[in-house]
C-alpha atoms as a PDB file:
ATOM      1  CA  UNK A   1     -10.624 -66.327 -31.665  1.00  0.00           C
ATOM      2  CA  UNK A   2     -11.579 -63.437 -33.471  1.00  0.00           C
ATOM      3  CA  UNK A   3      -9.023 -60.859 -35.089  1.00  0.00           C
ATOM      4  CA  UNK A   4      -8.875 -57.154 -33.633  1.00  0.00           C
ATOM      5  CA  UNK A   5     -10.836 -54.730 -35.759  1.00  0.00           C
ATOM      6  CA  UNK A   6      -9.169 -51.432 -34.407  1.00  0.00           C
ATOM      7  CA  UNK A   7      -5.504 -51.487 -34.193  1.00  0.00           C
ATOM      8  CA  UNK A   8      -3.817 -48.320 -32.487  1.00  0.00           C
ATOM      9  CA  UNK A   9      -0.160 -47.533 -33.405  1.00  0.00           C
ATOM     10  CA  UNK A  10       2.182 -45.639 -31.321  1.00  0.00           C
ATOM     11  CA  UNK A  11       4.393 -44.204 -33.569  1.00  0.00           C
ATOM     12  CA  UNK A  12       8.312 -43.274 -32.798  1.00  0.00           C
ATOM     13  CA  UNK A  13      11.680 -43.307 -34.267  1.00  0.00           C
ATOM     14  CA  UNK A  14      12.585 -47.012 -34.710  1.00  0.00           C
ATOM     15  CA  UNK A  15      10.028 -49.286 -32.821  1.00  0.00           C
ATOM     16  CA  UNK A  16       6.578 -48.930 -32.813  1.00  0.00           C
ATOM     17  CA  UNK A  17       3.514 -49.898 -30.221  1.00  0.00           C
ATOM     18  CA  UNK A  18       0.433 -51.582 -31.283  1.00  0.00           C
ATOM     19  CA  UNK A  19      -2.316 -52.515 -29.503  1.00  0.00           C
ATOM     20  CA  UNK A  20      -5.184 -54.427 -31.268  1.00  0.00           C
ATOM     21  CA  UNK A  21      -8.792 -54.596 -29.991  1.00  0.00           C
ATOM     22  CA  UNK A  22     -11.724 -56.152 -30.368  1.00  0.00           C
ATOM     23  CA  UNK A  23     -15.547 -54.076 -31.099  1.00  0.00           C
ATOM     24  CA  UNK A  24     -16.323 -55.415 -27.631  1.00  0.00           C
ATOM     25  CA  UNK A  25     -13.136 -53.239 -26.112  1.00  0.00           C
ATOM     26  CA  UNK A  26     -11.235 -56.545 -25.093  1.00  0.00           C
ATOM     27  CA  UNK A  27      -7.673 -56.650 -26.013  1.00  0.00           C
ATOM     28  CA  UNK A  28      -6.282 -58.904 -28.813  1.00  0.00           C
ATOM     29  CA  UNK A  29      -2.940 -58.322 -28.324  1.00  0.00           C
ATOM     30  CA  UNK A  30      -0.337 -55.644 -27.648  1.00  0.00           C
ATOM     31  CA  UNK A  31       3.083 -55.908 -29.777  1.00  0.00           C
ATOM     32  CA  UNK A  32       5.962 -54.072 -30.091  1.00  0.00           C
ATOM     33  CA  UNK A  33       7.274 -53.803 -33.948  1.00  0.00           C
ATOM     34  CA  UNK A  34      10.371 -52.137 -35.891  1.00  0.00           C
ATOM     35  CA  UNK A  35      10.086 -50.400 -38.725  1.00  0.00           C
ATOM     36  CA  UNK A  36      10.326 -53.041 -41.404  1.00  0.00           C
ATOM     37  CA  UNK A  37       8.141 -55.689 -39.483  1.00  0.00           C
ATOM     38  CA  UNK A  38       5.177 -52.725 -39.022  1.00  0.00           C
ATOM     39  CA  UNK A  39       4.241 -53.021 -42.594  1.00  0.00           C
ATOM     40  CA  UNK A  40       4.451 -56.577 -43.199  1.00  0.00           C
ATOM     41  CA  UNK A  41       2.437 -57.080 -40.271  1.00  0.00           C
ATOM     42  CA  UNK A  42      -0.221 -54.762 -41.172  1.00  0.00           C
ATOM     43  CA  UNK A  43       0.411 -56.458 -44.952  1.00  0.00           C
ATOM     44  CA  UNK A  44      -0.866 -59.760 -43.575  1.00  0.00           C
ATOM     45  CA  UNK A  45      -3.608 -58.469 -40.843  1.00  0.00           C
ATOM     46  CA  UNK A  46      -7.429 -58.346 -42.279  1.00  0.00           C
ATOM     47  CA  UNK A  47      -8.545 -55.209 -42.948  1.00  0.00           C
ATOM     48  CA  UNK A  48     -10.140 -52.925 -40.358  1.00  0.00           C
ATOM     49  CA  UNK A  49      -9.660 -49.302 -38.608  1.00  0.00           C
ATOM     50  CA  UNK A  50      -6.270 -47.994 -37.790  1.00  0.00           C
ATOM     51  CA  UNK A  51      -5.627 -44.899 -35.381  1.00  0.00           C
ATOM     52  CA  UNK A  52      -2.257 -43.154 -35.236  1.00  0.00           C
ATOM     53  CA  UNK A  53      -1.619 -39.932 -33.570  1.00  0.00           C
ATOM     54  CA  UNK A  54      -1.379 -37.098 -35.747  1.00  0.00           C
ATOM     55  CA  UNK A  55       2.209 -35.999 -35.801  1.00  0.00           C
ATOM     56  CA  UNK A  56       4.348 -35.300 -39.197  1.00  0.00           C
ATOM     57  CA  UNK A  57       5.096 -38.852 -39.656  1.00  0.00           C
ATOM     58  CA  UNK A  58       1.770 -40.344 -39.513  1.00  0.00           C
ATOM     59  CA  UNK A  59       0.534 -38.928 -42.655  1.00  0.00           C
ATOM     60  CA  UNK A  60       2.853 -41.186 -44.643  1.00  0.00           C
ATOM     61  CA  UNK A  61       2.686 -44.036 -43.258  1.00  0.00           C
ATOM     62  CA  UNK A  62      -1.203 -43.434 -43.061  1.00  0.00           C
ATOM     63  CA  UNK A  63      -1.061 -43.400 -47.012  1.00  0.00           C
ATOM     64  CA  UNK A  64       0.809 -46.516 -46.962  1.00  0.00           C
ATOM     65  CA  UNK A  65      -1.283 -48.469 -44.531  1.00  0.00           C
ATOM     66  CA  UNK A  66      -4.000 -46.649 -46.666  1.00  0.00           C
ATOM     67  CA  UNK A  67      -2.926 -48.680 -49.879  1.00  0.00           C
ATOM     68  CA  UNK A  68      -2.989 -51.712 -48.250  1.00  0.00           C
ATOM     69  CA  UNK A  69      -6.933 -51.470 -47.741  1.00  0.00           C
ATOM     70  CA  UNK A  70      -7.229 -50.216 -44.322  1.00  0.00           C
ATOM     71  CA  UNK A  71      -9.245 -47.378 -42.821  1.00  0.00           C
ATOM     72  CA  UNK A  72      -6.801 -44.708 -41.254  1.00  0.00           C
ATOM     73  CA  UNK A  73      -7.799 -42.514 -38.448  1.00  0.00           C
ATOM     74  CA  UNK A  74      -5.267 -39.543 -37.381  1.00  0.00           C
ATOM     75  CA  UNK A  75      -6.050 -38.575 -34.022  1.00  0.00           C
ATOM     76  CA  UNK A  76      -5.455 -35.359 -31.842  1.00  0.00           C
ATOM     77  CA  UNK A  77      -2.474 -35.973 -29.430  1.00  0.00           C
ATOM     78  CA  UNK A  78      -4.462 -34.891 -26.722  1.00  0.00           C
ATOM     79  CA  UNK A  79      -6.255 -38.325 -26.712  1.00  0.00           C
ATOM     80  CA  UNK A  80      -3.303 -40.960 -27.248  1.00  0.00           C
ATOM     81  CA  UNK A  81      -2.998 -42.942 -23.927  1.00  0.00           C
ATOM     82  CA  UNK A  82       0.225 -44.170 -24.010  1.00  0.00           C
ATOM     83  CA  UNK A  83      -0.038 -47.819 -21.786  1.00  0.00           C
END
């Protein structure tokens, strides 16, 4: 099974939404994280392309995905599907 290489992340106050996909489109997985288990997921996931919407908070925790090897991708709010 191969890992996701593009991981979107819903972000909101104390849990978080992430859905990982393949290049092929097909789904991975979809999770649902707190706060603390966001990063050591991410910590332990191979790298690859992370999109957030762009909203205040996503800058930092961009940077800190960011240090962890990752590409980080803000996104306009206009195109973040919520499932």
């Amino acid at each position: 099974m191969s890992e996701a290489t593009l991981i979107g992340i819903y972000l909101a106050k104390r849990v978080f939404q992430l859905h990982g996909a393949r290049d092929d489109g097909s789904v991975v997985f979809c999770k649902k994280l707190s706060r603390p288990q966001l990063m050591a997921f991410v910590s332990q996931h191979p790298k690859c392309i992370i999109a957030m919407e762009a909203c205040a908070t996503a800058h930092g925790w961009g940077r800190e995905i960011g240090k962890l090897g990752h590409e980080v991708r803000l996104i306009p709010p206009i195109y973040v599907k919520i499932p």
